[in-house]
Protein backbone atom coordinates (compact mmCIF):
# COMPACT_ATOMS: atom_id res chain seq x y z
CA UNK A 1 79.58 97.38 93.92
CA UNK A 2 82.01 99.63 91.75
CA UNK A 3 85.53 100.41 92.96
CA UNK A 4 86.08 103.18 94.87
CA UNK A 5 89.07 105.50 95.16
CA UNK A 6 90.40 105.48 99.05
CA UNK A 7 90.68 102.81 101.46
CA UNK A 8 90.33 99.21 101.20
CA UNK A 9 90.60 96.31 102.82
CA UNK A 10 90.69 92.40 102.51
CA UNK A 11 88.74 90.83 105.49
CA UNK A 12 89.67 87.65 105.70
CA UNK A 13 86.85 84.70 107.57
CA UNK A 14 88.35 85.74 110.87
CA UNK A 15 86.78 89.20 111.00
CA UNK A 16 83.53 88.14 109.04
CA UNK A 17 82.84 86.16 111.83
CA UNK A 18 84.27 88.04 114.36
CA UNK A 19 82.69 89.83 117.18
CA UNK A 20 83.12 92.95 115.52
CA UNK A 21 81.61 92.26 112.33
CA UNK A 22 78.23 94.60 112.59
CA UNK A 23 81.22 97.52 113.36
CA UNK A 24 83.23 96.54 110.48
CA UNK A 25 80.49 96.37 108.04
CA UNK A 26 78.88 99.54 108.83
CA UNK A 27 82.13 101.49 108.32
CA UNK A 28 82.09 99.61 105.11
CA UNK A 29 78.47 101.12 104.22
CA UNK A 30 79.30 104.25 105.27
CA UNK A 31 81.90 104.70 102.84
CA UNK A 32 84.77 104.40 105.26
CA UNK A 33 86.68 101.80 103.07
CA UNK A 34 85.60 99.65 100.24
CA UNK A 35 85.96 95.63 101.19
CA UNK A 36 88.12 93.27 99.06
CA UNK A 37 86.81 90.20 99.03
CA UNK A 38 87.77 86.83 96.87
CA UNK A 39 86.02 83.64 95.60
CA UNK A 40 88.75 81.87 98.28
CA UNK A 41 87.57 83.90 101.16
CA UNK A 42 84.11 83.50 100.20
CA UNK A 43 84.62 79.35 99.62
CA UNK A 44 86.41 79.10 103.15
CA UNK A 45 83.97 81.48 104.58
CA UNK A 46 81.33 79.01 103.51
CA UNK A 47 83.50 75.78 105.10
CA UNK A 48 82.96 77.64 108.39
CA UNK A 49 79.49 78.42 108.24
CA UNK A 50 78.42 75.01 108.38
CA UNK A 51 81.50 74.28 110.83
CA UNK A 52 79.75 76.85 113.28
CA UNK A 53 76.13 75.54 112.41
CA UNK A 54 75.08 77.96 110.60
CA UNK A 55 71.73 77.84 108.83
CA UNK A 56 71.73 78.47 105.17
CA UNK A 57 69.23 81.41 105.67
CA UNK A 58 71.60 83.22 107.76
CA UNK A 59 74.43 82.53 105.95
CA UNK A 60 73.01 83.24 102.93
CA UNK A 61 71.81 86.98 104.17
CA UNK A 62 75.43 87.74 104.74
CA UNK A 63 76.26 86.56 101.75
CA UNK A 64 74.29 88.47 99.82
CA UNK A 65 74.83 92.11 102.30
CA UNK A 66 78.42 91.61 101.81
CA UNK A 67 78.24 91.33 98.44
CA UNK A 68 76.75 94.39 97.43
CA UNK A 69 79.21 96.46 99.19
CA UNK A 70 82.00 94.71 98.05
CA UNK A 71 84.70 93.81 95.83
CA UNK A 72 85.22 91.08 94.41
CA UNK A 73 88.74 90.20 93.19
CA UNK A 74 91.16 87.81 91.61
CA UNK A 75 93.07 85.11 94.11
CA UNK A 76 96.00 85.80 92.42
CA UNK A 77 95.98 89.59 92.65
CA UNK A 78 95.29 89.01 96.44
CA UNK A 79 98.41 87.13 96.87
CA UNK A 80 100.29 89.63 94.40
CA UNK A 81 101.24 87.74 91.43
CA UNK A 82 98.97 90.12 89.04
CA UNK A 83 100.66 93.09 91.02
CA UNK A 84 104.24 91.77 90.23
CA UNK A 85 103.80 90.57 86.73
CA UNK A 86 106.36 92.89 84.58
CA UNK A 87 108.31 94.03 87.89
CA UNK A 88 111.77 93.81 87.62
CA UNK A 89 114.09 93.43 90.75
């Protein structure tokens, strides 16, 4: 998925998994916000797939819905270090 203009936001493993996660990734679809995702969220998503006992079918359909309707970015420009690069204090 392309980036959007207007509202984003990281979800981190805790609301992926969360109760609320069909609500969350319907806004998403909708066009509400555009997710913000990393390959650190996705790697410690994974860990707690197979903590929960996850099959790899299921957790490979999320894997692949999220995916298409988000963004995937840097580490490092998710912690800020891209965004402060040049900044003077």
């Amino acid at each position: 998925m392309g980036w959007k203009r207007g509202l984003t936001a990281v979800l981190d493993t805790s609301v992926l998994l969360g109760i609320h996660r069909h609500d969350v990734l319907r806004f998403a679809v909708g066009g509400s916000y555009t997710i913000i995702w990393s390959n650190y969220i996705v790697q410690e998503l994974r860990r707690k797939f197979v903590e929960m006992g996850w099959g790899e079918a299921k957790a490979d359909a999320l894997f692949k819905f999220i995916d298409q309707i988000a963004v995937n970015v840097d580490t490092n420009w998710l912690n800020g270090e891209i965004m402060m690069t040049g900044c003077t204090m």
